[in-house]
Structures are given as C-alpha cells and as structure tokens.
N, C-alpha and C. Protein backbone atom coordinates (compact mmCIF):
# COMPACT_ATOMS: atom_id res chain seq x y z
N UNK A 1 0.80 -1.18 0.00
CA UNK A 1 0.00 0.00 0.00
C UNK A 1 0.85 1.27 0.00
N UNK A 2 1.69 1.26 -0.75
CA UNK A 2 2.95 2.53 -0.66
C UNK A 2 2.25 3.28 -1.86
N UNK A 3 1.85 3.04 -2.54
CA UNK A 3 1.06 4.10 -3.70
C UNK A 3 -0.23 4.39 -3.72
N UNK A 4 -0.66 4.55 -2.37
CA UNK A 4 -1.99 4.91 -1.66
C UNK A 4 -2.02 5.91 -0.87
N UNK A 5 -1.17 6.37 -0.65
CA UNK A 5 -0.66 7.76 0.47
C UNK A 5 -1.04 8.55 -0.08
N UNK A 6 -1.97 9.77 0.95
CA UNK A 6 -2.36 11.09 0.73
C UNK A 6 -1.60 12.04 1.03
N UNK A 7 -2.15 12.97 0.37
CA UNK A 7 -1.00 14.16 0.79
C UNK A 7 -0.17 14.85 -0.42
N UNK A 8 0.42 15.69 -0.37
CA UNK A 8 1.53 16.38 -1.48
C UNK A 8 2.88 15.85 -1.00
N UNK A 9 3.46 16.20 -2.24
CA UNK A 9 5.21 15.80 -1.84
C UNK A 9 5.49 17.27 -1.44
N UNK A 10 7.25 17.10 -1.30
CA UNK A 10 7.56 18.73 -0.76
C UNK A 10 7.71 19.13 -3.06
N UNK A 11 7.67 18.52 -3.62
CA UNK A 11 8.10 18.96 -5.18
C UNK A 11 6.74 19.59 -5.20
N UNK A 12 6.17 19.16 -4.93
CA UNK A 12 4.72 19.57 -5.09
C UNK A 12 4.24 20.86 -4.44
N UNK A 13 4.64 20.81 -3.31
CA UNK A 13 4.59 22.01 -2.62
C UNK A 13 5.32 23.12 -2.62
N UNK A 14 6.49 22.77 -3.41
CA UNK A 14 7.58 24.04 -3.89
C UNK A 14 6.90 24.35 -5.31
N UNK A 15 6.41 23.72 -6.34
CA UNK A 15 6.10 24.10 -7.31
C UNK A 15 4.72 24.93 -7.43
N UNK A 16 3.63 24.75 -6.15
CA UNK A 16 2.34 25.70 -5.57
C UNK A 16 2.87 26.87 -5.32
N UNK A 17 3.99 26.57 -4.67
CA UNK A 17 4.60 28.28 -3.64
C UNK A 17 5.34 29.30 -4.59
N UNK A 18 6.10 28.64 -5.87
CA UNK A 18 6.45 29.46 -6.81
C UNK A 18 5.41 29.86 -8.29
N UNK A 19 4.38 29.12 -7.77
CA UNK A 19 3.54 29.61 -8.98
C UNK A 19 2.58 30.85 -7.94
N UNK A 20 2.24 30.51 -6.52
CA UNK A 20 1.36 31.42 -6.16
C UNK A 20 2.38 32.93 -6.27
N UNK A 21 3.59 33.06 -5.72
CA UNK A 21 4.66 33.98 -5.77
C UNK A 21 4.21 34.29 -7.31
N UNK A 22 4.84 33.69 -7.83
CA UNK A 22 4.70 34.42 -9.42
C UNK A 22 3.56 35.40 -9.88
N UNK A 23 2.18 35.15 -9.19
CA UNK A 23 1.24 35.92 -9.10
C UNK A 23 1.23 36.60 -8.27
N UNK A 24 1.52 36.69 -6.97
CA UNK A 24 1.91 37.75 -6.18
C UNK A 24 2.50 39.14 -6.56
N UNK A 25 3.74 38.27 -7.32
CA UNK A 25 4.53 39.37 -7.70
C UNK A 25 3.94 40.33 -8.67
N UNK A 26 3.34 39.48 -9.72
CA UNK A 26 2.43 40.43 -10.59
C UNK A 26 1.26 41.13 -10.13
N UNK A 27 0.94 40.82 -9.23
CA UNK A 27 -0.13 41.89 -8.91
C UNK A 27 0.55 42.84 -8.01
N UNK A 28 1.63 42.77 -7.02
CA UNK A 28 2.30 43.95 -6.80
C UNK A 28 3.11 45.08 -7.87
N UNK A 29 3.51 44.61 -9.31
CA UNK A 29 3.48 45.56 -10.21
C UNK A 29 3.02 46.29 -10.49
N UNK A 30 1.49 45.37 -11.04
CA UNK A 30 0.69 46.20 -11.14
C UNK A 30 0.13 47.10 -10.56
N UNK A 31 0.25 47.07 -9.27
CA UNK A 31 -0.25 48.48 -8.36
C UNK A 31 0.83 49.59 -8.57
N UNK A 32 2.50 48.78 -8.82
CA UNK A 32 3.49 50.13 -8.28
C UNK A 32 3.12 50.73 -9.88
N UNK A 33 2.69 50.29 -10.80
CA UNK A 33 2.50 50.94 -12.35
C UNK A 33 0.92 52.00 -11.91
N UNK A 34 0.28 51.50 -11.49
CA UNK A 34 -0.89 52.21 -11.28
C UNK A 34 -0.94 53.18 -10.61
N UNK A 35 -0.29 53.51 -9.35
CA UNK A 35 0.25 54.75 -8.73
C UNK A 35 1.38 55.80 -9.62
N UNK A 36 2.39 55.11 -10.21
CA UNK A 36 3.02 55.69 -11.07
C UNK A 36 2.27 56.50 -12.06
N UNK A 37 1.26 55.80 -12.43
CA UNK A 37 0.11 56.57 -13.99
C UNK A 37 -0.34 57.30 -12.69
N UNK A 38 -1.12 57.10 -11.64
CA UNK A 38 -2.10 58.42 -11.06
C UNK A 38 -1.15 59.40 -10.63
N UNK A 39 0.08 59.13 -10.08
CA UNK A 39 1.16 60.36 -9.60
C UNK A 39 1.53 61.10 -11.00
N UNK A 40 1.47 60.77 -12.13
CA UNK A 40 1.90 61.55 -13.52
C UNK A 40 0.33 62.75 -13.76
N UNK A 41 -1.23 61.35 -13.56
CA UNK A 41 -2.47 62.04 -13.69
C UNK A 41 -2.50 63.68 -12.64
N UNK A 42 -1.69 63.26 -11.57
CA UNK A 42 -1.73 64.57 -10.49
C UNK A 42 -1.05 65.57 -10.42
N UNK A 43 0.39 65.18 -11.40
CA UNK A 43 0.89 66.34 -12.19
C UNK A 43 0.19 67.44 -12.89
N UNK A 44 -0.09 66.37 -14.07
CA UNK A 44 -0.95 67.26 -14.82
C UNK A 44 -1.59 67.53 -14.52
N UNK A 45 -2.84 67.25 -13.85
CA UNK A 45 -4.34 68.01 -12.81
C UNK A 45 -3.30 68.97 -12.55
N UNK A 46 -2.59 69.55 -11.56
CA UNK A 46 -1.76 70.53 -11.04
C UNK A 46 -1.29 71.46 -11.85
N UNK A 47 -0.65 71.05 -12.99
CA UNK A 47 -0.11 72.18 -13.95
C UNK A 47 -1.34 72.78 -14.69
N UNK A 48 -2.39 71.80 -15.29
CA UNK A 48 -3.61 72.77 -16.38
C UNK A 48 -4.29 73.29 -14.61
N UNK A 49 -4.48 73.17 -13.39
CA UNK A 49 -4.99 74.40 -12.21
C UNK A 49 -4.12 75.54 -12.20
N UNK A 50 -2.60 75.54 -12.50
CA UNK A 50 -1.72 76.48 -12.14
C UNK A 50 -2.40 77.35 -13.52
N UNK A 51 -1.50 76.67 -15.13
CA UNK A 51 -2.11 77.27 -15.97
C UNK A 51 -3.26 78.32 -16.42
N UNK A 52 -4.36 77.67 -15.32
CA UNK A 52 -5.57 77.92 -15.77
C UNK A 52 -6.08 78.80 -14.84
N UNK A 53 -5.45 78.87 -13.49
CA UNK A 53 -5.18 80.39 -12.33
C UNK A 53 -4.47 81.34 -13.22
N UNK A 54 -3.69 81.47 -13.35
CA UNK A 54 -2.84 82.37 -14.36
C UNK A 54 -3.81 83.14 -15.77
N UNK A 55 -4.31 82.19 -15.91
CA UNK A 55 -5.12 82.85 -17.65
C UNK A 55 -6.57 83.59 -17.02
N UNK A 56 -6.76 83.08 -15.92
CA UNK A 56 -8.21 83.56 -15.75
C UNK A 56 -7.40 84.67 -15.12
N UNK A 57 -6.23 85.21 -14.83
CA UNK A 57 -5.92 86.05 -13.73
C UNK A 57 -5.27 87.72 -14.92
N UNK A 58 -4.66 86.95 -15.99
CA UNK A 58 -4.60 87.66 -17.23
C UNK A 58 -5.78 88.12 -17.54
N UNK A 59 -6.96 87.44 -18.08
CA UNK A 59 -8.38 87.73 -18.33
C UNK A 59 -8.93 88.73 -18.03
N UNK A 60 -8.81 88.59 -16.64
CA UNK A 60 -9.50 89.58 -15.43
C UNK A 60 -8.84 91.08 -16.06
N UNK A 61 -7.73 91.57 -15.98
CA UNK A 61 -7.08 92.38 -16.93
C UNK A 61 -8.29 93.52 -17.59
N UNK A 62 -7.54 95.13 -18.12
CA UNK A 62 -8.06 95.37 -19.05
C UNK A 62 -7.26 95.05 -20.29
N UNK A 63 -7.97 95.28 -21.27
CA UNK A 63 -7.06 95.18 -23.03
C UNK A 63 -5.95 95.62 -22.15
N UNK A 64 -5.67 97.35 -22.16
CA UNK A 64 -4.64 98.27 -22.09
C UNK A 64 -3.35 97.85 -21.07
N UNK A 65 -3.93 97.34 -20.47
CA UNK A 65 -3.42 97.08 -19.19
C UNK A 65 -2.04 95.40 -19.92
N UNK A 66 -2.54 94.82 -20.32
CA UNK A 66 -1.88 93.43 -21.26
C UNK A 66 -0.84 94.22 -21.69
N UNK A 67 0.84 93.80 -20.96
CA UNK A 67 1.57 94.46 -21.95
C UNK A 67 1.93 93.09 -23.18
N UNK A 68 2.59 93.31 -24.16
CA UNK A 68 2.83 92.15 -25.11
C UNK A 68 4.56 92.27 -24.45
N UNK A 69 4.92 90.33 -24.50
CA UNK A 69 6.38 90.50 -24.03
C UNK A 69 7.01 90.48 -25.03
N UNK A 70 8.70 90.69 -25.05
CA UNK A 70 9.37 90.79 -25.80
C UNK A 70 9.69 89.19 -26.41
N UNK A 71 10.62 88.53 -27.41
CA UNK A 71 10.92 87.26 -27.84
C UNK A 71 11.21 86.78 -27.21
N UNK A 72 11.94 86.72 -26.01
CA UNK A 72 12.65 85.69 -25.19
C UNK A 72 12.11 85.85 -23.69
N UNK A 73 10.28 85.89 -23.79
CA UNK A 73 10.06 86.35 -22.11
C UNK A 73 10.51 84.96 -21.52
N UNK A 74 10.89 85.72 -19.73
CA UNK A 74 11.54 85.06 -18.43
C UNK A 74 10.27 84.13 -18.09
N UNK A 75 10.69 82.65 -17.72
CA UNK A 75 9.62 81.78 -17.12
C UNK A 75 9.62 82.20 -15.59
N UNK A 76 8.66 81.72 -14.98
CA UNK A 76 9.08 81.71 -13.53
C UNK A 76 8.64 80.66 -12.77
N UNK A 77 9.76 80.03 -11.44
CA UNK A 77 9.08 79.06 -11.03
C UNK A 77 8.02 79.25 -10.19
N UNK A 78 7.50 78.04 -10.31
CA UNK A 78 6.22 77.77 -9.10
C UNK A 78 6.29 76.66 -8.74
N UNK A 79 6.34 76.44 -7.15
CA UNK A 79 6.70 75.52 -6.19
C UNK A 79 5.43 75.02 -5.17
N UNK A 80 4.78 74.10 -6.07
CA UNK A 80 3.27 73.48 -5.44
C UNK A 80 3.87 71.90 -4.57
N UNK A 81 2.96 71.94 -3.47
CA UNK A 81 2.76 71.19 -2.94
C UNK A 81 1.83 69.80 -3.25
N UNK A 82 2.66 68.22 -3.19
CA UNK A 82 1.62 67.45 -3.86
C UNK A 82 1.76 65.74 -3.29
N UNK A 83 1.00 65.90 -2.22
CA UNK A 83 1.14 64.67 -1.40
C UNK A 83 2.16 64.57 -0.17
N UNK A 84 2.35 65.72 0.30
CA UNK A 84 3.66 66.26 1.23
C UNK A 84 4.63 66.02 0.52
N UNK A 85 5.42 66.19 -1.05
CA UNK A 85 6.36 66.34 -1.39
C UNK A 85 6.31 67.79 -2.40
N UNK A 86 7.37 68.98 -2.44
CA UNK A 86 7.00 69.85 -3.34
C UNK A 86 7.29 69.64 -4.40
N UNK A 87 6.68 70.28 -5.75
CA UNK A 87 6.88 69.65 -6.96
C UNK A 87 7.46 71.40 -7.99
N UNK A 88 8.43 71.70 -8.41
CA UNK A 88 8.60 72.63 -9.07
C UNK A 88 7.97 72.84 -10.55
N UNK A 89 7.59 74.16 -10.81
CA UNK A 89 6.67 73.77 -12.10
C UNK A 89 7.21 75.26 -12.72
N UNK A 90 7.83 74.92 -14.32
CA UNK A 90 8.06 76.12 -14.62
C UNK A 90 7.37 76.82 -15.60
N UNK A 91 6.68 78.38 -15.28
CA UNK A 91 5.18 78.97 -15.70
C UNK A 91 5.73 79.76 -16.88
N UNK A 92 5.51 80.23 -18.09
CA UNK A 92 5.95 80.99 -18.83
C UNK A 92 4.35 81.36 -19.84
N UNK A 93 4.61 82.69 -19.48
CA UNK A 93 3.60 83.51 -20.15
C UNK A 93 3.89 84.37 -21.60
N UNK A 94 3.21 84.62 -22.32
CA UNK A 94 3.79 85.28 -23.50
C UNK A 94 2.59 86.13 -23.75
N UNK A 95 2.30 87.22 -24.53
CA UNK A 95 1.47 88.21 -24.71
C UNK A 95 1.55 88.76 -26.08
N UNK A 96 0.92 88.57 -27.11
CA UNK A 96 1.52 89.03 -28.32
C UNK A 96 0.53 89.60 -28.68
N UNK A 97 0.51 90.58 -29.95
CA UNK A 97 -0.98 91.05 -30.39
C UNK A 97 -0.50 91.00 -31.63
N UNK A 98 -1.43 90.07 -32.35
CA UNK A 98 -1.51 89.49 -33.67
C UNK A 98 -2.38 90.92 -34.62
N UNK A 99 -3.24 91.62 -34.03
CA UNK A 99 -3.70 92.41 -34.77
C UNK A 99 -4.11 93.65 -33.75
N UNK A 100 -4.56 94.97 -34.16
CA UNK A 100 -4.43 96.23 -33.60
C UNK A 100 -5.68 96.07 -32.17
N UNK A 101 -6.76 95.33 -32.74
CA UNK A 101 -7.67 95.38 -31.42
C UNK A 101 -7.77 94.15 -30.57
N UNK A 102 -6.50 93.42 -30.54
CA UNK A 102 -6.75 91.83 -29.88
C UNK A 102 -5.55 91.35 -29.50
N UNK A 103 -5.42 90.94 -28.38
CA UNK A 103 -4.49 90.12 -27.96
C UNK A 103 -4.30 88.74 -27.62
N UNK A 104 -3.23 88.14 -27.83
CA UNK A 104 -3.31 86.71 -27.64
C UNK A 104 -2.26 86.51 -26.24
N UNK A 105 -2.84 85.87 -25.31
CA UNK A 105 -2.26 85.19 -23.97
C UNK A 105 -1.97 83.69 -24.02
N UNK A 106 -0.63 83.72 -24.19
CA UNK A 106 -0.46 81.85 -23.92
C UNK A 106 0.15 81.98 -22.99
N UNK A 107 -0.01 80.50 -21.59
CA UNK A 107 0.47 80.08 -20.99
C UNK A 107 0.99 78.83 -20.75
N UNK A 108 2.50 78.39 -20.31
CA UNK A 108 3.00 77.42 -20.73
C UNK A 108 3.31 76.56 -19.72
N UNK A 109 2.95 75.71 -19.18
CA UNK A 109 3.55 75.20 -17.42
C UNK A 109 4.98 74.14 -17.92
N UNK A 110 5.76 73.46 -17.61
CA UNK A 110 6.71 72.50 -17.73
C UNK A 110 7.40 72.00 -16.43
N UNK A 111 7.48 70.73 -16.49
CA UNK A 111 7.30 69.73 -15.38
C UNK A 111 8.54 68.92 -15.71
N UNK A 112 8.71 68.20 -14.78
CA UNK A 112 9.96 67.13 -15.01
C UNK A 112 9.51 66.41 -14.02
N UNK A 113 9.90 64.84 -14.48
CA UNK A 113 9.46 63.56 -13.80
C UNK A 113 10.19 62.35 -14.22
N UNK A 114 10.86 62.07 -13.47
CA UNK A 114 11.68 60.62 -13.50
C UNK A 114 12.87 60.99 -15.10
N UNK A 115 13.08 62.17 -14.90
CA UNK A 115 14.09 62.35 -16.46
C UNK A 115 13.13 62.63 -17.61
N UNK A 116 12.20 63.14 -17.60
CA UNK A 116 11.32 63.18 -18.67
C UNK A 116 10.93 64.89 -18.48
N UNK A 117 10.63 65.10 -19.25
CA UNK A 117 9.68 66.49 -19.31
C UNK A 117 8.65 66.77 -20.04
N UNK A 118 7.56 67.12 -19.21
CA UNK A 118 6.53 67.58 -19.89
C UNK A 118 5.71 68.97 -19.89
N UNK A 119 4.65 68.81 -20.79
CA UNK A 119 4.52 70.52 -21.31
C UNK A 119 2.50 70.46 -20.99
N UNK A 120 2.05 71.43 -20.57
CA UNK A 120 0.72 72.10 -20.99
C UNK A 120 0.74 73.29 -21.38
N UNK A 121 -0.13 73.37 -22.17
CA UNK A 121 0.33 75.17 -22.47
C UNK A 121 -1.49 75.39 -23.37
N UNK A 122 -2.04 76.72 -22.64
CA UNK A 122 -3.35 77.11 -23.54
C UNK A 122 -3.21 78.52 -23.39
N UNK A 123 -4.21 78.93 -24.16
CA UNK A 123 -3.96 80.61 -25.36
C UNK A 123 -5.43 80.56 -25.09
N UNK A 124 -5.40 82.04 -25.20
CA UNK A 124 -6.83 82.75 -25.08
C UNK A 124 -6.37 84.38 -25.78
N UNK A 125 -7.32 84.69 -26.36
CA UNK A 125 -7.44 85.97 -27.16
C UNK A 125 -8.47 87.05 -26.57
N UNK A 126 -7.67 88.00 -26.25
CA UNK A 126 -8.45 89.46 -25.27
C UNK A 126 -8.68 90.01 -26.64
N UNK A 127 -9.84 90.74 -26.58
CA UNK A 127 -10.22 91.58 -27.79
C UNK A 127 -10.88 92.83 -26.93
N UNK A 128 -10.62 93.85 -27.47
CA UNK A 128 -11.20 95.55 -27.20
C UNK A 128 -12.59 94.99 -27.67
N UNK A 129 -13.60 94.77 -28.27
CA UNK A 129 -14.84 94.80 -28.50
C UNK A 129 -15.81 94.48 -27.10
C-alpha cells in the first residue's frame, strides 16, 4: 500500500509556492505601475490648475493694461505642494498682439518627472470689443 498515500510531496509544494509567488509578484506591479500613472495624472491636474489660475488672472485684466512680451520672455518658477512632497513647475507667459484690437495670452507650465519632461500650455485671445 505505498502508492496509496495522501497528501503532497515537498516537489509539489515548492512548485504551488512558486507559482502562487509568481502571481503575487504580478499583482504587486501592477499596483506600483498604477500609482506611477495616477502620480503623472496629479501632475498634470496641477499644472492645467496652475495654468488655468494664471489665464483667468490675465483675463481679469483690461485690453490696455496686457503688456505684449518681448521674444525671449523670463519663465518663472512655481513651487506646489503634492502629497507632502513639493513639486517645481516652470510657468511661462507670453502676450503678443496678432492684430491692432486683440491680444493673444499663452500660458506654458513644464514639469519634469523621473528624467522626462513635460509641457501644458493654452492661449486665449483678449479683444477691445
């Protein structure tokens, strides 16, 4: 009765423990990838709010008041807070007037993350009418 015994071998039981691991491990990836995408999503949420403080803050403005900058306007930083770590974000505004009664406002935010850099940037047109 030697080939009647219940039970697992230990082969058996090492080959359960490295297949359950193997899935383990993949589902801990997948979370550190999924925080990685929402910490990039909270960037950007952050830069088009900075952006988009800034343009409504231009807006507010009269025409007259909008000066247009020269070719090479100065960025400036901005140092937001984001999950108790600060995150530097660099703002660059430009002001041009394409024609005698209208002006165009772009704003540009730029970010850096893990060696990468990235950009938002939106334009809005002030008109005298």
């Amino acid at each position: 009765m030697i080939g009647n015994r219940n039970g697992f071998t230990l082969v058996e039981f090492l080959v359960a423990i490295v297949i359950l691991m193997v899935g383990l491990l993949g589902m801990l990836q997948a979370i550190n990838v999924a925080m990685d995408k929402n910490l990039d999503n909270i960037f950007r949420t952050e830069a088009v709010m900075l952006a988009d403080d800034l343009m409504m803050m231009k807006r507010a403005k009269t025409f007259s008041s909008l000066s247009t900058t020269v070719a090479n306007p100065a960025s400036m930083q901005v140092q937001r807070t984001i999950r108790g770590v600060s995150k530097n974000y660099s703002v660059q505004e430009i002001v041009s007037q394409p024609t005698g009664n209208s002006k165009q406002v772009v704003v540009n935010v730029v970010w850096n993350k893990k060696n990468a850099q990235f950009r938002h940037s939106i334009s809005s047109v002030v008109s005298t009418f």
